[in-house]
Every structure is written in C-alpha cells, then in structure tokens.
N, C-alpha and C. Protein backbone atom coordinates (compact mmCIF):
# COMPACT_ATOMS: atom_id res chain seq x y z
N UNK A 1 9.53 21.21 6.21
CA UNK A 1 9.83 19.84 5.86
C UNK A 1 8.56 18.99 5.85
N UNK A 2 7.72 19.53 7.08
CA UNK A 2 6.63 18.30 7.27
C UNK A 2 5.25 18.58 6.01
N UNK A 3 5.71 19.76 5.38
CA UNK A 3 4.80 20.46 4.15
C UNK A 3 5.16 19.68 2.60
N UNK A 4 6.63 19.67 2.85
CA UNK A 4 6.73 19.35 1.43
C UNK A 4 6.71 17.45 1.53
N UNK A 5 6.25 17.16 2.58
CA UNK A 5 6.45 15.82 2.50
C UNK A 5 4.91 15.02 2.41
N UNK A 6 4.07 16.35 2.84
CA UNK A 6 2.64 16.29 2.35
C UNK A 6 2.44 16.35 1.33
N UNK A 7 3.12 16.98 0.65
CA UNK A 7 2.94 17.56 -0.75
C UNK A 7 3.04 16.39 -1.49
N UNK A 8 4.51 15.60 -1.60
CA UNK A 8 5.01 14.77 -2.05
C UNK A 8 3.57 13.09 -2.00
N UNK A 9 3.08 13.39 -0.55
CA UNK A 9 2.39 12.21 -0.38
C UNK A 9 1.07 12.41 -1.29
N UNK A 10 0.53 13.70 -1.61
CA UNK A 10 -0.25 14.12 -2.46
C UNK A 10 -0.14 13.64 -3.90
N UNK A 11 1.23 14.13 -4.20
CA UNK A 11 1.18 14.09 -5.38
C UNK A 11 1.33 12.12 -5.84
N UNK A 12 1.71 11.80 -4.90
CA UNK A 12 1.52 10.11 -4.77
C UNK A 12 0.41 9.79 -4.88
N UNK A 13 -0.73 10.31 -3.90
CA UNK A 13 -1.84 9.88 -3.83
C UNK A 13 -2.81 9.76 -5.41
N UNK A 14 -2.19 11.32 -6.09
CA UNK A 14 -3.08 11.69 -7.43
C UNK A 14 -2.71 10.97 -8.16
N UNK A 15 -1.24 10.23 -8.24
CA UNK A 15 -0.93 9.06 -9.35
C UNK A 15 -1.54 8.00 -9.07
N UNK A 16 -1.95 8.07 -7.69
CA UNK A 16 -2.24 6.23 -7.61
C UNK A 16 -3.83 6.26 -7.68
N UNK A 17 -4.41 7.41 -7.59
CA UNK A 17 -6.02 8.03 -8.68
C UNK A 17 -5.85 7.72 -9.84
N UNK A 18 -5.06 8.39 -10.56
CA UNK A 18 -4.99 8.47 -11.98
C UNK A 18 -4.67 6.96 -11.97
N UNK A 19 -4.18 5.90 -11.63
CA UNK A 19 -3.93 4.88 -12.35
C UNK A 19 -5.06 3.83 -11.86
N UNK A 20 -6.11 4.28 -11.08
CA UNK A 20 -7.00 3.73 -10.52
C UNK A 20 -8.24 3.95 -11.22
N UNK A 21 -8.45 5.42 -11.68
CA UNK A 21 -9.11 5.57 -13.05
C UNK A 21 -9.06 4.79 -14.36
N UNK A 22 -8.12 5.11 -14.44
CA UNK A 22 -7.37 4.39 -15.94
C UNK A 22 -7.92 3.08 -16.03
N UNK A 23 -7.05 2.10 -15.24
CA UNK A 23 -7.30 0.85 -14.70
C UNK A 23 -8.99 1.13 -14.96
N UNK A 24 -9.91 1.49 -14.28
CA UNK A 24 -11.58 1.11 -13.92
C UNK A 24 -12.07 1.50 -15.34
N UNK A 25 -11.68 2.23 -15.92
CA UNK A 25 -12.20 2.73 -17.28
C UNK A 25 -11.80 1.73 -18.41
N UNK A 26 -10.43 1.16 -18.13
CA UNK A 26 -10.02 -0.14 -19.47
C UNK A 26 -10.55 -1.30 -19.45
N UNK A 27 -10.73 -1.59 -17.77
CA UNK A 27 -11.53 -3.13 -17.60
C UNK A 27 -13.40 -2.60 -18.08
N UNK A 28 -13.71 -1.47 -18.02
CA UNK A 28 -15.11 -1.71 -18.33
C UNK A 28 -14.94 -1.47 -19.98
N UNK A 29 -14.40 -0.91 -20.35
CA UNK A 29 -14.38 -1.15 -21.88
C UNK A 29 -13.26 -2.10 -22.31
N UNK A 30 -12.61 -2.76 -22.29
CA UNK A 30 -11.99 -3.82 -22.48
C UNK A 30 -12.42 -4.97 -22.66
N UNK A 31 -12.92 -5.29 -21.44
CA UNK A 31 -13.01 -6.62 -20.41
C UNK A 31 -13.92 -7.43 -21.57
N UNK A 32 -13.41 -8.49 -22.11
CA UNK A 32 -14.16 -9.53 -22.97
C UNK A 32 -15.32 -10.36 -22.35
N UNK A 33 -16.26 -10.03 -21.43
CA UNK A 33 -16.90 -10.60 -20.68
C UNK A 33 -18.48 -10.13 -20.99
N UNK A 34 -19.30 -10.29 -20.24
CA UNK A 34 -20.80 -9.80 -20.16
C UNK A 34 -20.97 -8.65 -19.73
N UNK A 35 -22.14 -8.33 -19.98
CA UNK A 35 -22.29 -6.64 -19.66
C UNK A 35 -22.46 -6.57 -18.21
N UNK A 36 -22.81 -7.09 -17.55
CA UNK A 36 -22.43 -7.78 -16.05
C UNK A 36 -21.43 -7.54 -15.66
N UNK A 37 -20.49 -8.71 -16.10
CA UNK A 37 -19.21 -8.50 -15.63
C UNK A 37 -18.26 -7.10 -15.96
N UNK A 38 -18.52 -6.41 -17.21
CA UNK A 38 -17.90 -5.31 -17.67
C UNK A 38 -18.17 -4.17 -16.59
N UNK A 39 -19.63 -4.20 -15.68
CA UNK A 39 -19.67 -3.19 -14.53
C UNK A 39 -19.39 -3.70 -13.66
N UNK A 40 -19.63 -4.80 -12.95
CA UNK A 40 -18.93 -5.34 -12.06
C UNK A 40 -17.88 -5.57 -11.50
N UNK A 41 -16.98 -6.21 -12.22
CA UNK A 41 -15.60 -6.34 -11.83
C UNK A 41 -14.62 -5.13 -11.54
N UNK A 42 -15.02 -4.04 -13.24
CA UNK A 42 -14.68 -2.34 -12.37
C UNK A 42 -14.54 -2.29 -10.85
N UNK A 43 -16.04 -2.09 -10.77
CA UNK A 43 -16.65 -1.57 -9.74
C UNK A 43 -15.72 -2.39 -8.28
N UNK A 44 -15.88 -4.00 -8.44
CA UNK A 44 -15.20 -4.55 -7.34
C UNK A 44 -13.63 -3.86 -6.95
N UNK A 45 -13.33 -4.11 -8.40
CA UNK A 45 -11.89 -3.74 -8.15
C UNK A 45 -11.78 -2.27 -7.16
N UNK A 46 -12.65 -1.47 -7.73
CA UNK A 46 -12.58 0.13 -7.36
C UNK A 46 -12.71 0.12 -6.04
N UNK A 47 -13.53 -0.74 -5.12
CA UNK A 47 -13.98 -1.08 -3.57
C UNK A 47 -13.10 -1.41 -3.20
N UNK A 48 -12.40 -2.18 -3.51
CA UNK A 48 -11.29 -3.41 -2.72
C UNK A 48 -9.96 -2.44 -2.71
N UNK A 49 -9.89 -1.59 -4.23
CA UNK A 49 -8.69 -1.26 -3.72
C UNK A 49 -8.92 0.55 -2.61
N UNK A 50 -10.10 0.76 -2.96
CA UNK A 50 -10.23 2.09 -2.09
C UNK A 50 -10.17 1.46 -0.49
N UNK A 51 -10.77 0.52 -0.11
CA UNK A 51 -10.77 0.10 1.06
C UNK A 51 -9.15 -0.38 1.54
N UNK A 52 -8.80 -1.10 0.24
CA UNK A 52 -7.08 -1.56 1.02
C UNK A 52 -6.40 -0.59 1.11
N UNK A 53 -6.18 0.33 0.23
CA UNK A 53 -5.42 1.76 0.42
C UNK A 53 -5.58 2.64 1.32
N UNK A 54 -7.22 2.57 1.64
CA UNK A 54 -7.85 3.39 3.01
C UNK A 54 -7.02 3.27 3.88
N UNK A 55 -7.51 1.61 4.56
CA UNK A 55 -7.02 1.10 5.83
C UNK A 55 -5.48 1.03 5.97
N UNK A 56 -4.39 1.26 4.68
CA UNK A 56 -2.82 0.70 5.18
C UNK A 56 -2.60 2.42 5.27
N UNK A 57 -3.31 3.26 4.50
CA UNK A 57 -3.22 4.59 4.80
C UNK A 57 -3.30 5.27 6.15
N UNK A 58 -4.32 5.05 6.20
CA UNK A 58 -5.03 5.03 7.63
C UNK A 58 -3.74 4.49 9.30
N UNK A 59 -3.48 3.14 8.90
CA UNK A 59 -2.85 2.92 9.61
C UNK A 59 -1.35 2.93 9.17
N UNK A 60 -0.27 3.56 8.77
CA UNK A 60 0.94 4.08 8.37
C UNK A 60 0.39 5.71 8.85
N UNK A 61 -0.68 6.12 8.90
CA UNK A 61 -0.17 7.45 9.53
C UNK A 61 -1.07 7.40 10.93
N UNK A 62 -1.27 6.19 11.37
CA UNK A 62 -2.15 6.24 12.91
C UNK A 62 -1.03 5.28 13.25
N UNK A 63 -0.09 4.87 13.68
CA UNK A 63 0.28 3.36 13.94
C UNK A 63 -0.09 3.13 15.40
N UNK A 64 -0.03 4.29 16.33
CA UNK A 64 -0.29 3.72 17.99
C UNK A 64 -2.33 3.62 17.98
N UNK A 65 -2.55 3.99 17.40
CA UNK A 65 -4.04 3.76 17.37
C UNK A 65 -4.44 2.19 16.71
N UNK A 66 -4.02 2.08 15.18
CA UNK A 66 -4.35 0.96 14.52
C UNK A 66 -3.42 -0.46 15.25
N UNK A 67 -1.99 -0.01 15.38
CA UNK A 67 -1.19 -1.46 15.87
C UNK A 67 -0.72 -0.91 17.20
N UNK A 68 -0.82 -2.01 17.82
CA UNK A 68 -0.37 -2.61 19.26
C UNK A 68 0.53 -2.82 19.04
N UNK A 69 1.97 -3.13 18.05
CA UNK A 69 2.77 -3.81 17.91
C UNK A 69 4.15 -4.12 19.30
N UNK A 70 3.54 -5.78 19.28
CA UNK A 70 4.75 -5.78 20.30
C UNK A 70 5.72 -6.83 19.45
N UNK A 71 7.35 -6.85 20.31
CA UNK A 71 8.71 -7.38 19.40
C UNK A 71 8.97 -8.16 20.51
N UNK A 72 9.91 -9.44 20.43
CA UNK A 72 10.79 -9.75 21.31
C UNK A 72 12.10 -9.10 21.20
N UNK A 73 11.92 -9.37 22.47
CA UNK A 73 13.70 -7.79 22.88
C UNK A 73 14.54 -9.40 24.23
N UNK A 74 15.54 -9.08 24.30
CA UNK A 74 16.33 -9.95 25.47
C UNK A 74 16.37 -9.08 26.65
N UNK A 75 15.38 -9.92 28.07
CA UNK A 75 15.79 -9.41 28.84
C UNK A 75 16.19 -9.77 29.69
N UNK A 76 16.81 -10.27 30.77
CA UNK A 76 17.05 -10.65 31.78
C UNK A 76 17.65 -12.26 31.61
N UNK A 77 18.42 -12.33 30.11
CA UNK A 77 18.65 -13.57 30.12
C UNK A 77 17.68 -14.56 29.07
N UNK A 78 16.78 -13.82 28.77
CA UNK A 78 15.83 -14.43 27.82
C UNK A 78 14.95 -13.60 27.32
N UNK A 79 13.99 -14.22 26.01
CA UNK A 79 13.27 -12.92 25.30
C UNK A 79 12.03 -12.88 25.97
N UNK A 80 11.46 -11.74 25.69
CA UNK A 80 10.47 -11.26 26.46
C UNK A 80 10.06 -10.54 25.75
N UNK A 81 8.27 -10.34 25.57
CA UNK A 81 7.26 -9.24 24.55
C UNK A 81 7.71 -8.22 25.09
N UNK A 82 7.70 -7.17 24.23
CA UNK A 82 8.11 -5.88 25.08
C UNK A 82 7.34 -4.79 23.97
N UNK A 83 6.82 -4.04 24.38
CA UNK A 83 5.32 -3.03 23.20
C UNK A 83 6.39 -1.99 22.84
N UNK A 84 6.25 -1.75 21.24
CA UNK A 84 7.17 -0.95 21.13
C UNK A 84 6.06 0.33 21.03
N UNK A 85 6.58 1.40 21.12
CA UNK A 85 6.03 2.76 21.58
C UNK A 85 6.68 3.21 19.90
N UNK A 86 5.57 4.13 19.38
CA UNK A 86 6.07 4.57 17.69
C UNK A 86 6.20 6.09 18.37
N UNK A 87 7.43 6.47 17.54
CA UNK A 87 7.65 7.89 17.76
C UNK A 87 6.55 8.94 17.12
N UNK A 88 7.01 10.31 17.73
CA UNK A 88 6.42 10.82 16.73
C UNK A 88 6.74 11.08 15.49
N UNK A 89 6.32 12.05 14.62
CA UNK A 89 6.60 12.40 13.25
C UNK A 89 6.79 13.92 12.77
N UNK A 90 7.22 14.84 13.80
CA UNK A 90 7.51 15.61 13.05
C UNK A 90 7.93 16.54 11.43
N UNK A 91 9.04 15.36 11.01
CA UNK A 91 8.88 15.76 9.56
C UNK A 91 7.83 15.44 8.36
N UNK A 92 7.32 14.13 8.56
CA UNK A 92 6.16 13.82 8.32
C UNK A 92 6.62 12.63 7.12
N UNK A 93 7.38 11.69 7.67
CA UNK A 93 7.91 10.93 7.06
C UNK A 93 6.63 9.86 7.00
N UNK A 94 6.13 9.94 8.00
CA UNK A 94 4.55 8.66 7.56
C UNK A 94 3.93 9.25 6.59
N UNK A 95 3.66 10.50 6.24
CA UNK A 95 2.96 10.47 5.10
C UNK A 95 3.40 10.29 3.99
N UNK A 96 5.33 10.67 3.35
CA UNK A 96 5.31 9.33 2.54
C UNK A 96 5.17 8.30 2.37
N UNK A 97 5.19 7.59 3.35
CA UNK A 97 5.57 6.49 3.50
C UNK A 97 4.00 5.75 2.92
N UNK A 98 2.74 6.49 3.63
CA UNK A 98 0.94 6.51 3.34
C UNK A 98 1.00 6.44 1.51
N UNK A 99 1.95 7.46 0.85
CA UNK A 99 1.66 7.27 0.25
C UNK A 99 2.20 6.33 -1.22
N UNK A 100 3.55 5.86 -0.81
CA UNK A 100 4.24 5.01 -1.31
C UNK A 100 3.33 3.72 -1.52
N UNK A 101 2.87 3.55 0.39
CA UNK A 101 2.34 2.40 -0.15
C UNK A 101 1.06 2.06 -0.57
N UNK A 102 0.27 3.08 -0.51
CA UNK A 102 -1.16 3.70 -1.54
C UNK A 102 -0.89 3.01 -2.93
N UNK A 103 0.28 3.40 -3.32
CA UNK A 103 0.59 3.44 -4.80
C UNK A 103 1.02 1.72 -5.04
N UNK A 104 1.78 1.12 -4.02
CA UNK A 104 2.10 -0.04 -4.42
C UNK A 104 0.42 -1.17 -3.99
N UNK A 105 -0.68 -0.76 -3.35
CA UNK A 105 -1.82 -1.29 -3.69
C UNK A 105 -2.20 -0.98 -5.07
N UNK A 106 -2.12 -0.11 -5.45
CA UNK A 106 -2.92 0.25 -6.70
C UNK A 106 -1.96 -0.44 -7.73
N UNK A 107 -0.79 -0.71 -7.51
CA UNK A 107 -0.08 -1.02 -8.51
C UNK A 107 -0.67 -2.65 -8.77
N UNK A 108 -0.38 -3.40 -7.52
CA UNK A 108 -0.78 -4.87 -7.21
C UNK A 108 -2.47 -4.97 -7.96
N UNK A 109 -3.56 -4.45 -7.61
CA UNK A 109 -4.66 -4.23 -8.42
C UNK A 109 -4.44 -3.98 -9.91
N UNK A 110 -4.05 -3.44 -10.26
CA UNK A 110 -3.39 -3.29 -11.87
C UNK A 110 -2.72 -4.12 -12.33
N UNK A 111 -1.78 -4.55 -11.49
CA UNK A 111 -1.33 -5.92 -12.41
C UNK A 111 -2.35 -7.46 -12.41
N UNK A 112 -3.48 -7.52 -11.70
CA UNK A 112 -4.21 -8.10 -11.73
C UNK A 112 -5.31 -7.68 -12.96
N UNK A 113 -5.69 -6.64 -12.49
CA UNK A 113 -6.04 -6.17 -14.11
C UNK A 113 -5.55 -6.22 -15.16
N UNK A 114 -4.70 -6.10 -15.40
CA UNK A 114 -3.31 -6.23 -16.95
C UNK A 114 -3.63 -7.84 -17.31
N UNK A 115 -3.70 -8.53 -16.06
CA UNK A 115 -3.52 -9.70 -16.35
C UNK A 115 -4.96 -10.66 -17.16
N UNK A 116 -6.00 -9.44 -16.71
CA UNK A 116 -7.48 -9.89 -16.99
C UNK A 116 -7.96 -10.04 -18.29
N UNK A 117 -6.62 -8.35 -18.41
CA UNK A 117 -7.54 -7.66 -20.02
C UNK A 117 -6.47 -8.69 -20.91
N UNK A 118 -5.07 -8.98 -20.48
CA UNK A 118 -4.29 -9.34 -21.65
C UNK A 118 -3.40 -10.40 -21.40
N UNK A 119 -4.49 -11.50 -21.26
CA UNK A 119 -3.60 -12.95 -20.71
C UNK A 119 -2.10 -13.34 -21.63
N UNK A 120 -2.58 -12.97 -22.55
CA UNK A 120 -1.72 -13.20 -24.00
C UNK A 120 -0.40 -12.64 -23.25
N UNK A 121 -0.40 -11.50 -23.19
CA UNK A 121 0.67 -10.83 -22.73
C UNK A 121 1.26 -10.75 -20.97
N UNK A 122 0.17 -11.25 -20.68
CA UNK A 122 0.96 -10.89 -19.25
C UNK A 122 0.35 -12.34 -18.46
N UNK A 123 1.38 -13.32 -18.16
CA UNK A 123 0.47 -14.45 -17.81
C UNK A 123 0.91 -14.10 -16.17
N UNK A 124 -0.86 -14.92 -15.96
CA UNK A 124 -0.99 -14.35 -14.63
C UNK A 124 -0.70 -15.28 -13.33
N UNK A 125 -0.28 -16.56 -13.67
CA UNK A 125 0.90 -17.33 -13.34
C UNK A 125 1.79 -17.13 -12.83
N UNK A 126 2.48 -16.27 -13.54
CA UNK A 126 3.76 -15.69 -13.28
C UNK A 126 4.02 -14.10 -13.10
N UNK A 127 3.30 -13.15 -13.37
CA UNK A 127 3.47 -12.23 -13.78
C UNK A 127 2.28 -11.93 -12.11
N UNK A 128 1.39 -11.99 -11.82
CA UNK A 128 0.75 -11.30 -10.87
C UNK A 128 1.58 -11.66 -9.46
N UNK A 129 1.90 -12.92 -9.56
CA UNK A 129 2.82 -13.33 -7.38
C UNK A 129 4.23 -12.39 -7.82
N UNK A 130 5.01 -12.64 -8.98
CA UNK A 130 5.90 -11.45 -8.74
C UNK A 130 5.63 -10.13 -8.37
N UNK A 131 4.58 -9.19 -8.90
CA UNK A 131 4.46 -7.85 -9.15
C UNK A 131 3.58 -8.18 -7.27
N UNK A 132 2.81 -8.65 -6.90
CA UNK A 132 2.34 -8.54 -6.05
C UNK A 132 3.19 -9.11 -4.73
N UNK A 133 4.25 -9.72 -5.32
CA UNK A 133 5.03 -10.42 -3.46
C UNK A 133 5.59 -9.33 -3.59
N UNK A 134 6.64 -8.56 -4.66
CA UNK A 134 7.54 -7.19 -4.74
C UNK A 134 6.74 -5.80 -4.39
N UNK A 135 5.89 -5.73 -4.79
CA UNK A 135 5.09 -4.77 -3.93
C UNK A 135 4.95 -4.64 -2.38
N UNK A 136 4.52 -5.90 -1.97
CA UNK A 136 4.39 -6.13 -0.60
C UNK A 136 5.77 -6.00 0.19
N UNK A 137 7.00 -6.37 -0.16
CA UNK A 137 8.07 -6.40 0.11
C UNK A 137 8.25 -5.01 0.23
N UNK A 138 7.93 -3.94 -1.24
CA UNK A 138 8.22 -2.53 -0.96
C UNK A 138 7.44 -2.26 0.12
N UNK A 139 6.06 -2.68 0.53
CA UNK A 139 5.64 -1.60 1.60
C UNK A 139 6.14 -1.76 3.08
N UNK A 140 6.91 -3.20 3.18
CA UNK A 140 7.01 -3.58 4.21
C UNK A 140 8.78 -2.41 4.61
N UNK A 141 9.64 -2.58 3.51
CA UNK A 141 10.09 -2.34 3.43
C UNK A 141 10.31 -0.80 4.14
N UNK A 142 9.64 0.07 3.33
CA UNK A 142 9.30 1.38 3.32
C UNK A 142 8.75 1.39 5.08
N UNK A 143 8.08 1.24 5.67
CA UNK A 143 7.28 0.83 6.52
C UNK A 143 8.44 0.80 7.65
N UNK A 144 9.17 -0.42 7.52
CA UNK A 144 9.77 -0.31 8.32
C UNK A 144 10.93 0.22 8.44
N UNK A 145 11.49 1.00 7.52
CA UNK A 145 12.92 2.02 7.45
C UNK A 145 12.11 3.35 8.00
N UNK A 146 11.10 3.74 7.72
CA UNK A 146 10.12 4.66 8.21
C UNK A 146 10.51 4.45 9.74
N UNK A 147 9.95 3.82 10.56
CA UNK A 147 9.44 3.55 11.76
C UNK A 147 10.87 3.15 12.46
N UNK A 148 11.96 2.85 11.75
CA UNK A 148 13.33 2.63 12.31
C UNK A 148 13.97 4.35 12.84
N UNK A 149 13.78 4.86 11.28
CA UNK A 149 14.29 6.21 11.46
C UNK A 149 13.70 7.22 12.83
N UNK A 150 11.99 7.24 12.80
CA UNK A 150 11.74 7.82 13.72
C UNK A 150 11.98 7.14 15.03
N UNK A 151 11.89 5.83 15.26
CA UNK A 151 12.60 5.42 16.74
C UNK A 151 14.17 5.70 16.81
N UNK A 152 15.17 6.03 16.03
CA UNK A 152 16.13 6.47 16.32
C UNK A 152 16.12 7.72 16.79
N UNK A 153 14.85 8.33 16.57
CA UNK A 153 15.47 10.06 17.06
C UNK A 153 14.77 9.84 18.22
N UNK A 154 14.13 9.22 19.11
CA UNK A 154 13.24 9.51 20.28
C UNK A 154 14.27 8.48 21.42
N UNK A 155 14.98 7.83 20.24
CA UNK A 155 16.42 6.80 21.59
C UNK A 155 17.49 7.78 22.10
C-alpha cells in the first residue's frame, strides 16, 4: 500500500514537472516583454515555485519536525492549548497528500502565468484569486482529511 502510494505521489510529482516546464518554456518564448524580462521572470517563477513546493513538500511529509501544531481542545471547563501529536503513516497517505499539493502550487504559478502571457483571455482580476484561493482551499483541505484519518487510527 505504502508503495503504490509512492508511486502515485511520483507520478504527481512528474505532472507538476511537466507543467512547470511547459509553463518556463512559454513565458520565455511568449512573454511580450524585454529580453530581460523573457529570462527573468522564467527563471523567478521556476525559484519561487521549486522553493514553495519544496518546503509544503517537505513539511506534509515531516509534520512533527516542520509544525508544532497546537489546537484548542475543552478542558476542565474551559479551552486550553493542547499539542497535537501527528500519527504515523504507515500507508503513506502523506505522500499523496506531498503530492497533491505540489501540483496545486504549480497549478497557482500557472495561472499566474496564463494570466501574463494572455490578459485578453484570462483576466487576472478575476481569474488568478479564484484559481489561487481554490487551490489553497484544496491543499488545506487534502491536508487536513490526511492528518484526520491518520489520528483516527492511533485514537
């Protein structure tokens, strides 16, 4: 189980390459700008999103290392911080989860791009806070049905 769920996070990971390619290759030949900006902005984009994907990667499959996370819980009559302890992972449900939301960075970067190369078509007004609050929503989402499931099996 914990193999094919690697697998799965793999094959996530290579789409959200391939569309990270794609993406860096259309803005440098696309991009209506200076020869400056035509390597540049690539290039930024390519940093920002390798680094954001790194670090939510990174931490969706580290969570007791990267987050401390503490909740209010009721105790004694009133709420109180209480550290929640992340299970483990045997089946290896964090690494979909790494790579779901890999893919919804790269997606959020792309629609910022879409929006660069083709204002005409995709106004970025409207079209980038949707694609980017719904993204964020999926990872949170994902994230935390993840981290529900494995604290149910360790209760």
């Amino acid at each position: 189980m914990k193999e094919r769920n690697r697998t799965i996070s793999r094959i996530l990971l290579i789409v959200s390459a391939g569309i990270l390619l794609l993406q860096t290759l259309l803005m440098a030949l696309l991009l209506k700008e200076s020869v400056t900006m035509r390597i540049a902005m690539p290039l930024l984009f390519l940093v920002g999103e390798i680094i954001a994907g790194g670090v939510l990667c990174f931490a969706t499959l580290n969570p007791d290392k990267f987050n401390r996370n503490y909740t209010l819980k009721k105790r004694e009559g009133g709420l109180r911080f209480e550290r929640i302890t992340y299970g483990p992972d045997p089946e290896g449900l964090r690494y979909i989860s790494a790579g779901i939301n890999t893919l919804a960075i790269v997606l959020i970067f792309a629609a910022i791009a879409a929006a660069l190369l083709w204002p005409e078509r995709f106004n970025g007004d409207f079209f980038i806070p949707v694609v980017s609050v719904s993204m964020i929503m999926v990872i949170s989402v994902v994230f935390a049905v993840t981290e529900m499931k494995l604290r149910k099996k360790i209760e």
